[in-house]
PDB file of N, CA and C in Angstrom:
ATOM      1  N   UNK A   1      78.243  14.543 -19.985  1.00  0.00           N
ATOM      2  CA  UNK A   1      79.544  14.973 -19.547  1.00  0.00           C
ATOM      3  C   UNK A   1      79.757  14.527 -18.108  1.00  0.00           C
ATOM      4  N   UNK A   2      80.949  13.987 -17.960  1.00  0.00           N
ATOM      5  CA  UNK A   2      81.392  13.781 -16.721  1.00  0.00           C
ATOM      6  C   UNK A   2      81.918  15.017 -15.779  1.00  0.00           C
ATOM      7  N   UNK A   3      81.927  14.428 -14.271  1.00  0.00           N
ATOM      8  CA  UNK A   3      82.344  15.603 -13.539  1.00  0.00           C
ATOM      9  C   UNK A   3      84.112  15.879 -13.840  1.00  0.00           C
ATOM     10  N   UNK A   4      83.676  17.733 -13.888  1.00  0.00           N
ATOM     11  CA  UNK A   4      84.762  18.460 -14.115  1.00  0.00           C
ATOM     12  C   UNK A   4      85.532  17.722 -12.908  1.00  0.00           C
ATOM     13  N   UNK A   5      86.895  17.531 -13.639  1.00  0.00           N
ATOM     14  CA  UNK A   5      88.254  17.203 -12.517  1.00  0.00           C
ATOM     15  C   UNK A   5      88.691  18.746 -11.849  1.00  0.00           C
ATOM     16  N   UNK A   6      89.018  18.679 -10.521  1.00  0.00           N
ATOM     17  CA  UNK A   6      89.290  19.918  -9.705  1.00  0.00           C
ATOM     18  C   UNK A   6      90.934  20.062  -9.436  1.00  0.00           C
ATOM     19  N   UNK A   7      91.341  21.168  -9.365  1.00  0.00           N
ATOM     20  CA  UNK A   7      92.742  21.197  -9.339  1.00  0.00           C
ATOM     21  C   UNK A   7      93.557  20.631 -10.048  1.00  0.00           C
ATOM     22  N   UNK A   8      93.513  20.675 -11.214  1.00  0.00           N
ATOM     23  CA  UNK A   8      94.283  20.381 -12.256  1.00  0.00           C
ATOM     24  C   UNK A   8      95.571  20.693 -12.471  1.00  0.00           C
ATOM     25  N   UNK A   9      96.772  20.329 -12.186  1.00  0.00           N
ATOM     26  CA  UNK A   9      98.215  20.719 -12.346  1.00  0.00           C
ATOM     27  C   UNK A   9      98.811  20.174 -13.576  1.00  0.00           C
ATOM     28  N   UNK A  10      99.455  21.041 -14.185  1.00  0.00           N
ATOM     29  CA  UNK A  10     100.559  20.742 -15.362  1.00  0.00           C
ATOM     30  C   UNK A  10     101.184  19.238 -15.252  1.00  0.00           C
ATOM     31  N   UNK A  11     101.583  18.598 -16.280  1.00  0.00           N
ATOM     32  CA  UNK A  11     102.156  17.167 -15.695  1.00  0.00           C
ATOM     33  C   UNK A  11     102.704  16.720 -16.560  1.00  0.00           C
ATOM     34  N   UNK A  12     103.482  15.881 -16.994  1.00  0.00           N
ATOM     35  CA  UNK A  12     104.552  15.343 -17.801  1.00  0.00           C
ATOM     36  C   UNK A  12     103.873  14.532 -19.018  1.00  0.00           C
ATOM     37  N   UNK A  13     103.644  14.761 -20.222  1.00  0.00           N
ATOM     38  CA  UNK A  13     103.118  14.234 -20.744  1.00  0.00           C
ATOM     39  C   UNK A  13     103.663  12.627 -21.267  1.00  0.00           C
ATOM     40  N   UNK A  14     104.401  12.612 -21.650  1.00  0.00           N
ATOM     41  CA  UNK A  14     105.285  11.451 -22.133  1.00  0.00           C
ATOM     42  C   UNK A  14     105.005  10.543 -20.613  1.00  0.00           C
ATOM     43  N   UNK A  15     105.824  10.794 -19.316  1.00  0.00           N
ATOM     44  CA  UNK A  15     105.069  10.178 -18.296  1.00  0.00           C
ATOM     45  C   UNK A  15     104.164   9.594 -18.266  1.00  0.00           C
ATOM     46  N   UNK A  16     102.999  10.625 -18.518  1.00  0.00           N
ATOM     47  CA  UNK A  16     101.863  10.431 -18.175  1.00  0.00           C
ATOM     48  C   UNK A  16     101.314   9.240 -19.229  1.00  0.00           C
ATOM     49  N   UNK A  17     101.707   9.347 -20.260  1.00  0.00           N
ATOM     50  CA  UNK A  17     100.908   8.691 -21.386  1.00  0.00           C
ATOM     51  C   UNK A  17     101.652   7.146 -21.202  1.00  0.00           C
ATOM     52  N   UNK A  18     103.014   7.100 -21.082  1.00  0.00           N
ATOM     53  CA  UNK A  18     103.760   5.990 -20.479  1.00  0.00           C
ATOM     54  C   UNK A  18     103.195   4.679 -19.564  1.00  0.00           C
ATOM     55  N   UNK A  19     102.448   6.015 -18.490  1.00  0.00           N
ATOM     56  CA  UNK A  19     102.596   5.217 -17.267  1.00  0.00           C
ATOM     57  C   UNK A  19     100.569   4.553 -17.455  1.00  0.00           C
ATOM     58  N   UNK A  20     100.352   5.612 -18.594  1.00  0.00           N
ATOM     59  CA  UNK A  20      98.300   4.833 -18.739  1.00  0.00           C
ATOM     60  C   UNK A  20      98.532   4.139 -19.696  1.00  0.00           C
ATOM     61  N   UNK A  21      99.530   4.274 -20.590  1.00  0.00           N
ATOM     62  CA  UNK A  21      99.455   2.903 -22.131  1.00  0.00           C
ATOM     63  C   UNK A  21     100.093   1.470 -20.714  1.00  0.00           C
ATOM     64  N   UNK A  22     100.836   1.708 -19.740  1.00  0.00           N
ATOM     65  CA  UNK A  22     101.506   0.524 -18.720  1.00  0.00           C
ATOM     66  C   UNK A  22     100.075  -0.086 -18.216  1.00  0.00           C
ATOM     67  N   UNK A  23      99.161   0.678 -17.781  1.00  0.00           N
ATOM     68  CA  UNK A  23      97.959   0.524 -16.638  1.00  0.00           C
ATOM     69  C   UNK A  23      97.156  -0.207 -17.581  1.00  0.00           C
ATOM     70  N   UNK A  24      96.825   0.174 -18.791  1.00  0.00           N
ATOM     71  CA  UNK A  24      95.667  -0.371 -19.840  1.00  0.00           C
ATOM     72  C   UNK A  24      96.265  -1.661 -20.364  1.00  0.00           C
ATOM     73  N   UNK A  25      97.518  -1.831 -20.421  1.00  0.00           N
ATOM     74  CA  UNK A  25      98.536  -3.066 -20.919  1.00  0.00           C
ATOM     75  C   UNK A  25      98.168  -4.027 -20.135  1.00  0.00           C
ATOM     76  N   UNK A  26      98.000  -3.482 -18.708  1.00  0.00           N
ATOM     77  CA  UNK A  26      98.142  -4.664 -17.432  1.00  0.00           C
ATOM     78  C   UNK A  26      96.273  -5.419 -17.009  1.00  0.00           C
ATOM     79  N   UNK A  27      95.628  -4.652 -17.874  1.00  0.00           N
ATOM     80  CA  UNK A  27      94.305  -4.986 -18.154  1.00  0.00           C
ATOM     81  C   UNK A  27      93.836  -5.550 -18.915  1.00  0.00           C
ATOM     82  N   UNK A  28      94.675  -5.954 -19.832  1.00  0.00           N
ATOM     83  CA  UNK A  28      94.399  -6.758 -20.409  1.00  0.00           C
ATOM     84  C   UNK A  28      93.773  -8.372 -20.376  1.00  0.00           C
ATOM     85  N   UNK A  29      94.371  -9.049 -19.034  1.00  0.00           N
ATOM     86  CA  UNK A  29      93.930 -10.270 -18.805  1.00  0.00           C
ATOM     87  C   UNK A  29      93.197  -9.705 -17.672  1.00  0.00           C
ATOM     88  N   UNK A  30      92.582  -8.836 -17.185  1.00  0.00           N
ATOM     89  CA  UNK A  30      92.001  -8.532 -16.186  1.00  0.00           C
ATOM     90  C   UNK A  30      90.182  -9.240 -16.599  1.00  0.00           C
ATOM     91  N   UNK A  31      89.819  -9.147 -15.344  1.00  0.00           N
ATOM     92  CA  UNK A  31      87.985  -9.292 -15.496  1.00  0.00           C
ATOM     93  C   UNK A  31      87.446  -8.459 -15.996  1.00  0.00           C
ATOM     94  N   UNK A  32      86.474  -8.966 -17.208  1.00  0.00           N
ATOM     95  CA  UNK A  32      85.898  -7.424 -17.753  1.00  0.00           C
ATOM     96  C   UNK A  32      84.581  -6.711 -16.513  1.00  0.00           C
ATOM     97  N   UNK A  33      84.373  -8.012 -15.961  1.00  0.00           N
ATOM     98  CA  UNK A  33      83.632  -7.796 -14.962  1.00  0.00           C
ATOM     99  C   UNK A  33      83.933  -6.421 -13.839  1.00  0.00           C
ATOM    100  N   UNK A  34      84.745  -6.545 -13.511  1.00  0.00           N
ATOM    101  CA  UNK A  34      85.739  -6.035 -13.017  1.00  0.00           C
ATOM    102  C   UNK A  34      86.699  -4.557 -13.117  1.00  0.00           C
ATOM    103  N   UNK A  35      86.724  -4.870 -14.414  1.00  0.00           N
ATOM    104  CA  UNK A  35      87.354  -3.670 -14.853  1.00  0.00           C
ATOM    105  C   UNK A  35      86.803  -3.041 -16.248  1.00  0.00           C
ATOM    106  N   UNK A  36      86.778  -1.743 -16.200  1.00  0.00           N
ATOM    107  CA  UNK A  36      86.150  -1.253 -17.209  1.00  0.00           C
ATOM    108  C   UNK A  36      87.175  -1.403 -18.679  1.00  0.00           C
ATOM    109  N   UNK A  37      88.279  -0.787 -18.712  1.00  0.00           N
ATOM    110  CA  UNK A  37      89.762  -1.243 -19.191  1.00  0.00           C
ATOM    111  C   UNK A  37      89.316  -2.661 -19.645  1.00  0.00           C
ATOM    112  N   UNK A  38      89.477  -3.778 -19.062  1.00  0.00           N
ATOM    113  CA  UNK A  38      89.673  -4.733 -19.878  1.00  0.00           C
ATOM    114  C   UNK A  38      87.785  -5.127 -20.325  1.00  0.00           C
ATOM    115  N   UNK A  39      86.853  -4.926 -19.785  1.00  0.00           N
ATOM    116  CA  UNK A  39      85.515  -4.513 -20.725  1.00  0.00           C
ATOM    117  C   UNK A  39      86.353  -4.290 -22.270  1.00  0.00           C
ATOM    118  N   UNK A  40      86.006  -3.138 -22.444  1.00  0.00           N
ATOM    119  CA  UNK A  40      86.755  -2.465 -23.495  1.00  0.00           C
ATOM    120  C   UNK A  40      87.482  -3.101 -24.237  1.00  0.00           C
ATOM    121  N   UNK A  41      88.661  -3.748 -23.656  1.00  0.00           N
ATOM    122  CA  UNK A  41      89.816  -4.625 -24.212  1.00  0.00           C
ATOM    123  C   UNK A  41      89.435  -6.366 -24.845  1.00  0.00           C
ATOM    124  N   UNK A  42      88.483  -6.420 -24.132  1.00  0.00           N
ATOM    125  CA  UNK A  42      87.670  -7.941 -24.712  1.00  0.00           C
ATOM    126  C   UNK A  42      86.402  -8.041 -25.046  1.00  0.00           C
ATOM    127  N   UNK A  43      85.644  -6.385 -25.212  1.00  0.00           N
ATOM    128  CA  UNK A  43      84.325  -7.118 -25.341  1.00  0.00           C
ATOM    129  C   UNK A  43      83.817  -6.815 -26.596  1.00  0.00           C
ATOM    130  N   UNK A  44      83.160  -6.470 -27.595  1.00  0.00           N
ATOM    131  CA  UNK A  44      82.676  -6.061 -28.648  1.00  0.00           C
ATOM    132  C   UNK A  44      83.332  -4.814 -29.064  1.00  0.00           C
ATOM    133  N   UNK A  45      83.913  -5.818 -30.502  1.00  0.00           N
ATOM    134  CA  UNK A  45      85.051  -4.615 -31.019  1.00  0.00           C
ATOM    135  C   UNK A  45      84.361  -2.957 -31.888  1.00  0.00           C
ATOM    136  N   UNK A  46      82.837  -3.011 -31.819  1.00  0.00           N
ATOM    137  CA  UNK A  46      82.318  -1.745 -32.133  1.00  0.00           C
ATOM    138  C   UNK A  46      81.745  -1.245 -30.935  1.00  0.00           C
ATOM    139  N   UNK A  47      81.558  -1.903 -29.686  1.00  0.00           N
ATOM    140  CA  UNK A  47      81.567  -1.061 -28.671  1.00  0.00           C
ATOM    141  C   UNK A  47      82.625  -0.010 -28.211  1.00  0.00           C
ATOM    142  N   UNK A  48      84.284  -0.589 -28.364  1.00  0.00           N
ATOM    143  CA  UNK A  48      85.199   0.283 -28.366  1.00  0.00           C
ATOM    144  C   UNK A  48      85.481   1.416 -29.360  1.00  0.00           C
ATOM    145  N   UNK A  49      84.818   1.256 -30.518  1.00  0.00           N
ATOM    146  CA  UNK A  49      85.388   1.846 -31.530  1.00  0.00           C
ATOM    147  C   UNK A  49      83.788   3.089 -31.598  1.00  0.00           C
ATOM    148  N   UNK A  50      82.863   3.042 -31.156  1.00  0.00           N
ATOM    149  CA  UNK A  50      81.717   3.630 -30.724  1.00  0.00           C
ATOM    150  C   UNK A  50      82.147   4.537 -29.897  1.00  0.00           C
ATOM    151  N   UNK A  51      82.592   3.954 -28.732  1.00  0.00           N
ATOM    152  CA  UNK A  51      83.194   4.928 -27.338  1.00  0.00           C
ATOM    153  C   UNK A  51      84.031   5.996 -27.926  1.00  0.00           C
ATOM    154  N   UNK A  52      85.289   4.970 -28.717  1.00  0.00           N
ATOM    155  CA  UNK A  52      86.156   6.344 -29.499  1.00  0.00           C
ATOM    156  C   UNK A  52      85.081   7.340 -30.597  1.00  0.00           C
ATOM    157  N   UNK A  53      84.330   7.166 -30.985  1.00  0.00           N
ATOM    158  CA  UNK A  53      84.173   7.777 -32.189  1.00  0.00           C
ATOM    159  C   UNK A  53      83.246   9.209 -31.170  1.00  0.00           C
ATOM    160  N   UNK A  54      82.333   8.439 -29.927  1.00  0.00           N
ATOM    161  CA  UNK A  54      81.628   9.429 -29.142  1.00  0.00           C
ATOM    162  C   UNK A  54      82.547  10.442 -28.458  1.00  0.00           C
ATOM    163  N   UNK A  55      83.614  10.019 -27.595  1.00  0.00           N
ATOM    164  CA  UNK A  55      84.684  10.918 -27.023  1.00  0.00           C
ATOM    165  C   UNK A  55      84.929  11.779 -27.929  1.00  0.00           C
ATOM    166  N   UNK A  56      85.748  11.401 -29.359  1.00  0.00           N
ATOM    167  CA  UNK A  56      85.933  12.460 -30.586  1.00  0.00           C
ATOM    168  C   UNK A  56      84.587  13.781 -30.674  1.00  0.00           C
ATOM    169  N   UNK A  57      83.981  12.941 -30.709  1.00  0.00           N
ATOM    170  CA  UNK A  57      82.607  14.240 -30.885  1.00  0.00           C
ATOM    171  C   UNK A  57      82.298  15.069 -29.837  1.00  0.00           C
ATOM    172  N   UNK A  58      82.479  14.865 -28.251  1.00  0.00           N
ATOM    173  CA  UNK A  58      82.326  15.195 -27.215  1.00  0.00           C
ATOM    174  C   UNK A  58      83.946  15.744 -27.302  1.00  0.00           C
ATOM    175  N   UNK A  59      84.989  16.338 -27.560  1.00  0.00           N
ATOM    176  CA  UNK A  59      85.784  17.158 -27.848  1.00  0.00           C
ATOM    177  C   UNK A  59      85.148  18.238 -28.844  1.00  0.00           C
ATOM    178  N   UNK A  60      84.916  17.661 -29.840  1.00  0.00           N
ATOM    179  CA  UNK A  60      84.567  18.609 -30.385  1.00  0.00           C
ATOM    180  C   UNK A  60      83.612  19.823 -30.330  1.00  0.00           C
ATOM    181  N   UNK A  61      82.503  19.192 -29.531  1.00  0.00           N
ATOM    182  CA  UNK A  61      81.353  20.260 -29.082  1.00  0.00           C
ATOM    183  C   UNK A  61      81.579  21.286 -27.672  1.00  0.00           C
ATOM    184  N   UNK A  62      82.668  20.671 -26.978  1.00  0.00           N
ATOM    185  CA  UNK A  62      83.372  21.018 -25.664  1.00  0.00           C
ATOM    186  C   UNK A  62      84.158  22.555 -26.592  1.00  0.00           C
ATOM    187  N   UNK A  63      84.575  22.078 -27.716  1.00  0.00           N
ATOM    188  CA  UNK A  63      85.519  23.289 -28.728  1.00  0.00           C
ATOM    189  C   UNK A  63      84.656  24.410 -29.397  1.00  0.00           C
ATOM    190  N   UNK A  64      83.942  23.679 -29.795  1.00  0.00           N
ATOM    191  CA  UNK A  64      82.416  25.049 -30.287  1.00  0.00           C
ATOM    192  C   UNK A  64      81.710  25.488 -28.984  1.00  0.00           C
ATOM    193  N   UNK A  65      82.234  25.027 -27.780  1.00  0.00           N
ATOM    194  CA  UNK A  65      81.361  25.776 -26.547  1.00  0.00           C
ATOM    195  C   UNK A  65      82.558  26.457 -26.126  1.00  0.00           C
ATOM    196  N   UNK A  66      83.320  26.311 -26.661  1.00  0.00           N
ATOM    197  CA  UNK A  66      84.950  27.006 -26.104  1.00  0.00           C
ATOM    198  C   UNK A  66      85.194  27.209 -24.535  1.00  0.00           C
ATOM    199  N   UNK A  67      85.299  25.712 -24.256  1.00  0.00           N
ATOM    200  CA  UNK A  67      84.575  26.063 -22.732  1.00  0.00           C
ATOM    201  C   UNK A  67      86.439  24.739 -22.088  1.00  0.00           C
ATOM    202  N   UNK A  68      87.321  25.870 -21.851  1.00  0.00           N
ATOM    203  CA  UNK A  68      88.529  25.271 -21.783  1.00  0.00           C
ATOM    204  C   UNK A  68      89.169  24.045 -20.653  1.00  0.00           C
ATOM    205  N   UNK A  69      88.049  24.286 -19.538  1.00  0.00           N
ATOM    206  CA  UNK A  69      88.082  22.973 -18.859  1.00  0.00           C
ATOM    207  C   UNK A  69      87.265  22.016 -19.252  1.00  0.00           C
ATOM    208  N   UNK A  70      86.262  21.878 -19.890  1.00  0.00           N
ATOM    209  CA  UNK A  70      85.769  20.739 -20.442  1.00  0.00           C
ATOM    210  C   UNK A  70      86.495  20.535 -21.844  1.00  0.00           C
ATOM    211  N   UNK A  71      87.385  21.435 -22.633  1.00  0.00           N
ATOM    212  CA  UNK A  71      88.019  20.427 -23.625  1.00  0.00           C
ATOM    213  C   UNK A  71      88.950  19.865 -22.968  1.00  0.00           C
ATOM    214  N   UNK A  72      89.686  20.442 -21.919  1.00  0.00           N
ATOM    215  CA  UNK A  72      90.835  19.644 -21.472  1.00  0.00           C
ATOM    216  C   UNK A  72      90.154  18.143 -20.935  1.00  0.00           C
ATOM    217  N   UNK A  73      89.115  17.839 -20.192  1.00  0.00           N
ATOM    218  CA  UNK A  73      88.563  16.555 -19.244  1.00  0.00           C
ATOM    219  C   UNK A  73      87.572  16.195 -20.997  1.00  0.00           C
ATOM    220  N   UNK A  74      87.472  16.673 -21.793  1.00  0.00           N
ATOM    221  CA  UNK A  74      86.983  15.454 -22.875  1.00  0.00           C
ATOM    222  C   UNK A  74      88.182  14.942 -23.901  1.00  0.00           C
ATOM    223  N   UNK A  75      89.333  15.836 -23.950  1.00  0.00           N
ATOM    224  CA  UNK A  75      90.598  15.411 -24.566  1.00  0.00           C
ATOM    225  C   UNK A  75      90.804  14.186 -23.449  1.00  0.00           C
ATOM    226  N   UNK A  76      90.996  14.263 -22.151  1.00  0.00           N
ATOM    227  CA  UNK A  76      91.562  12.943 -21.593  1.00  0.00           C
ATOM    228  C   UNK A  76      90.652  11.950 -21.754  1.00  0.00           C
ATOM    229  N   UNK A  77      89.055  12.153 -21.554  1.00  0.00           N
ATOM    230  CA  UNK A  77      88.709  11.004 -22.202  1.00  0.00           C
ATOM    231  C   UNK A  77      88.906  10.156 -23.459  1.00  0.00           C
ATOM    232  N   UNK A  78      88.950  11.309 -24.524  1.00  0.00           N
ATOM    233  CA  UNK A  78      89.538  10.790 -25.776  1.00  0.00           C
ATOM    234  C   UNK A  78      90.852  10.154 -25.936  1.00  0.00           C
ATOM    235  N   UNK A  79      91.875  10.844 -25.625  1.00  0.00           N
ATOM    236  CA  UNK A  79      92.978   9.716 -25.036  1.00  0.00           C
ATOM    237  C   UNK A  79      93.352   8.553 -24.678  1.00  0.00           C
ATOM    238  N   UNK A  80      92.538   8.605 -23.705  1.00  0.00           N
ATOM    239  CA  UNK A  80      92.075   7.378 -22.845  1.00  0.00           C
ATOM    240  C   UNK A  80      91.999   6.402 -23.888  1.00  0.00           C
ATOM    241  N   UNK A  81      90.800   6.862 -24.347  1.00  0.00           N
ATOM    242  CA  UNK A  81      89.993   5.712 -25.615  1.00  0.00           C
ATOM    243  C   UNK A  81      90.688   5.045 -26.742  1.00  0.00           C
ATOM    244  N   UNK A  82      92.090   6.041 -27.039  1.00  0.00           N
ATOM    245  CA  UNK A  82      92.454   6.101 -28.045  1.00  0.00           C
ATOM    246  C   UNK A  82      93.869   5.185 -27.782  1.00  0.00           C
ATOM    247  N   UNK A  83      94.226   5.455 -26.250  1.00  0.00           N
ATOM    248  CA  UNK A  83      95.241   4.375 -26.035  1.00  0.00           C
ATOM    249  C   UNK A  83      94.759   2.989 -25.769  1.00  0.00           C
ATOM    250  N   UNK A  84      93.665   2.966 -25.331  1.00  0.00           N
ATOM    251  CA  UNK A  84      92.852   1.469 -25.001  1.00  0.00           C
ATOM    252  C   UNK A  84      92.845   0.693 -26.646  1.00  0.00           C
ATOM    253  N   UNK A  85      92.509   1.715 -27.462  1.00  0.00           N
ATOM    254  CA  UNK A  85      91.883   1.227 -28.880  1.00  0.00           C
ATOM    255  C   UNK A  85      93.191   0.724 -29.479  1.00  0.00           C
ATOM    256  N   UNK A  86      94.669   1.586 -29.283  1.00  0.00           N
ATOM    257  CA  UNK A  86      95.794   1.059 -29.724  1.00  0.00           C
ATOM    258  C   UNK A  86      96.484  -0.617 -29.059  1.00  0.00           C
ATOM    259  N   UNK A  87      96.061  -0.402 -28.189  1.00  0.00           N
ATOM    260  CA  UNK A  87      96.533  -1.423 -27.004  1.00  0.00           C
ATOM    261  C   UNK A  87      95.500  -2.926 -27.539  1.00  0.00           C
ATOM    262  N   UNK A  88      94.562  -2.913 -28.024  1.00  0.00           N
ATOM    263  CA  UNK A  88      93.428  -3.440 -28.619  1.00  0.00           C
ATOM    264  C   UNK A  88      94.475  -4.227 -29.816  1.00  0.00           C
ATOM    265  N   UNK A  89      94.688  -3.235 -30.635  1.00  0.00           N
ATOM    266  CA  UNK A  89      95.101  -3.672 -31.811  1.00  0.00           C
ATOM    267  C   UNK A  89      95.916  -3.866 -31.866  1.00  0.00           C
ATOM    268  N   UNK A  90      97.214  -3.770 -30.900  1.00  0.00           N
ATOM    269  CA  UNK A  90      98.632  -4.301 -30.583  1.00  0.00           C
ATOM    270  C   UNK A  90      99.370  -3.350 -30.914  1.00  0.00           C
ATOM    271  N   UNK A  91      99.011  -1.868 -30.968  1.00  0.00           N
ATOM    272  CA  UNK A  91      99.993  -0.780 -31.515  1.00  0.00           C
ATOM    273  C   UNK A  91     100.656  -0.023 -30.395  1.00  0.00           C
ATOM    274  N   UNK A  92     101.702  -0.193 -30.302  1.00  0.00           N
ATOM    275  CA  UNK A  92     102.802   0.129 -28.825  1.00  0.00           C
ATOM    276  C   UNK A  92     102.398   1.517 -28.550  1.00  0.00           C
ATOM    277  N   UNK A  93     102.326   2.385 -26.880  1.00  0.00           N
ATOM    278  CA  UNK A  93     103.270   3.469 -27.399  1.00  0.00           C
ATOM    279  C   UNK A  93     104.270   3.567 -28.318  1.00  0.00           C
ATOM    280  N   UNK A  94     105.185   3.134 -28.225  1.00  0.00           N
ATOM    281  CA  UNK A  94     106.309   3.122 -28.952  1.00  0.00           C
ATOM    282  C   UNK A  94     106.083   3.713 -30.179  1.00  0.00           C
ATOM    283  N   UNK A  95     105.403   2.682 -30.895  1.00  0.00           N
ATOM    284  CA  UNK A  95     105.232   2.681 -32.154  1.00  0.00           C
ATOM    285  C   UNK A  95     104.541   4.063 -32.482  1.00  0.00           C
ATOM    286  N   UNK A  96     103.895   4.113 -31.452  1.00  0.00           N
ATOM    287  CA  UNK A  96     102.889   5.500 -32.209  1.00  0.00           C
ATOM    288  C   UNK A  96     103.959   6.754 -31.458  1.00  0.00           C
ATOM    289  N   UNK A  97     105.088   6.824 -30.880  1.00  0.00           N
ATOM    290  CA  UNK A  97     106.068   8.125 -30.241  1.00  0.00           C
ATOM    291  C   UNK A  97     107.024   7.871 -31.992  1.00  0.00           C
ATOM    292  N   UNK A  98     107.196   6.764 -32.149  1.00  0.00           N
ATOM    293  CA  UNK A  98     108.096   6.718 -33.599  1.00  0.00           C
ATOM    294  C   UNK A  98     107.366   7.264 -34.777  1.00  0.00           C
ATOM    295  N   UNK A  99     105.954   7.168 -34.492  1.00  0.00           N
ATOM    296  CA  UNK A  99     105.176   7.787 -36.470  1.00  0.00           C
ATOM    297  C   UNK A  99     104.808   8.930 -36.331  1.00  0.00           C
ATOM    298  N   UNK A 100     105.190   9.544 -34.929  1.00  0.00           N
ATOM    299  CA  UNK A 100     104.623  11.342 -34.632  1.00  0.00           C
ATOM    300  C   UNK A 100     106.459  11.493 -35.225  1.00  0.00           C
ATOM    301  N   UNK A 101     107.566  11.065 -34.672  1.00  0.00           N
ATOM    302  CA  UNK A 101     108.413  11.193 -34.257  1.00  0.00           C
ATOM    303  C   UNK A 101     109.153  11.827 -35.927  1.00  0.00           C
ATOM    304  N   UNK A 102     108.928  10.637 -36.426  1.00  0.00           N
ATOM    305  CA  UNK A 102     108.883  10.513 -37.810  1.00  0.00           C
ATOM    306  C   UNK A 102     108.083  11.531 -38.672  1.00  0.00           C
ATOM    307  N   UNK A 103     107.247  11.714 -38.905  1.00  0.00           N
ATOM    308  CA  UNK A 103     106.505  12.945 -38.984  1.00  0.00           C
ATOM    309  C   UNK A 103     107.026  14.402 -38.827  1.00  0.00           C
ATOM    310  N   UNK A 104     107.923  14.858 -38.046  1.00  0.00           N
ATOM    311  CA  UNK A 104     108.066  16.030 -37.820  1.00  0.00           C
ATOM    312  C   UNK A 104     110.112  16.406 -38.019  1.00  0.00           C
ATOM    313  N   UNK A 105     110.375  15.410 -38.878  1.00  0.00           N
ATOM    314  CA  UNK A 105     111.722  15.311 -39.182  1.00  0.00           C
ATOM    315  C   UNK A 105     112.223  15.641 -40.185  1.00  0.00           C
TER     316      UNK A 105
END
């Protein structure tokens, strides 16, 4: 587990998710050297899909420890992973605000 984030404030989600699917987009031609983001984005497609599958599980045990600041800081890792992994496979925000969107109509 990584270190707990301190002072945590409420924050815009749509924003937020906006402005990290923009940041992970722009990493794409980046150095993997360089950047962990585009690592991820160019290097071994079961290394990414490993990372996601570990974050998933590291939520989950954060949930059987019911321990509410570490699900919140292993949900953003999972996130994270999960927008990198879309961004990977060419699946927009967009696309994925339209199949929740869709979903609940």
């Amino acid at each position: 587990m990584g270190e707990r984030t301190a002072n945590v404030m409420p924050g815009d989600i749509g924003v937020t998710m906006k402005g990290l699917a923009g940041v992970i987009h722009g990493r794409r031609e980046a150095s993997p050297e360089e950047s962990y983001t585009a690592k991820l984005l160019q290097g071994k497609e079961d290394s990414l899909l490993k990372k996601l599958a570990e974050e998933a599980s590291e939520v989950i045990m954060a949930c059987k420890d019911n321990d509410h600041d570490h699900i919140r800081y292993e949900a953003a890792d999972l996130v994270y992973h999960l927008l990198v992994t879309l961004e990977r496979y060419g699946v927009s925000i967009d696309e994925l605000a339209g199949e929740l969107d869709a979903r609940h109509r």
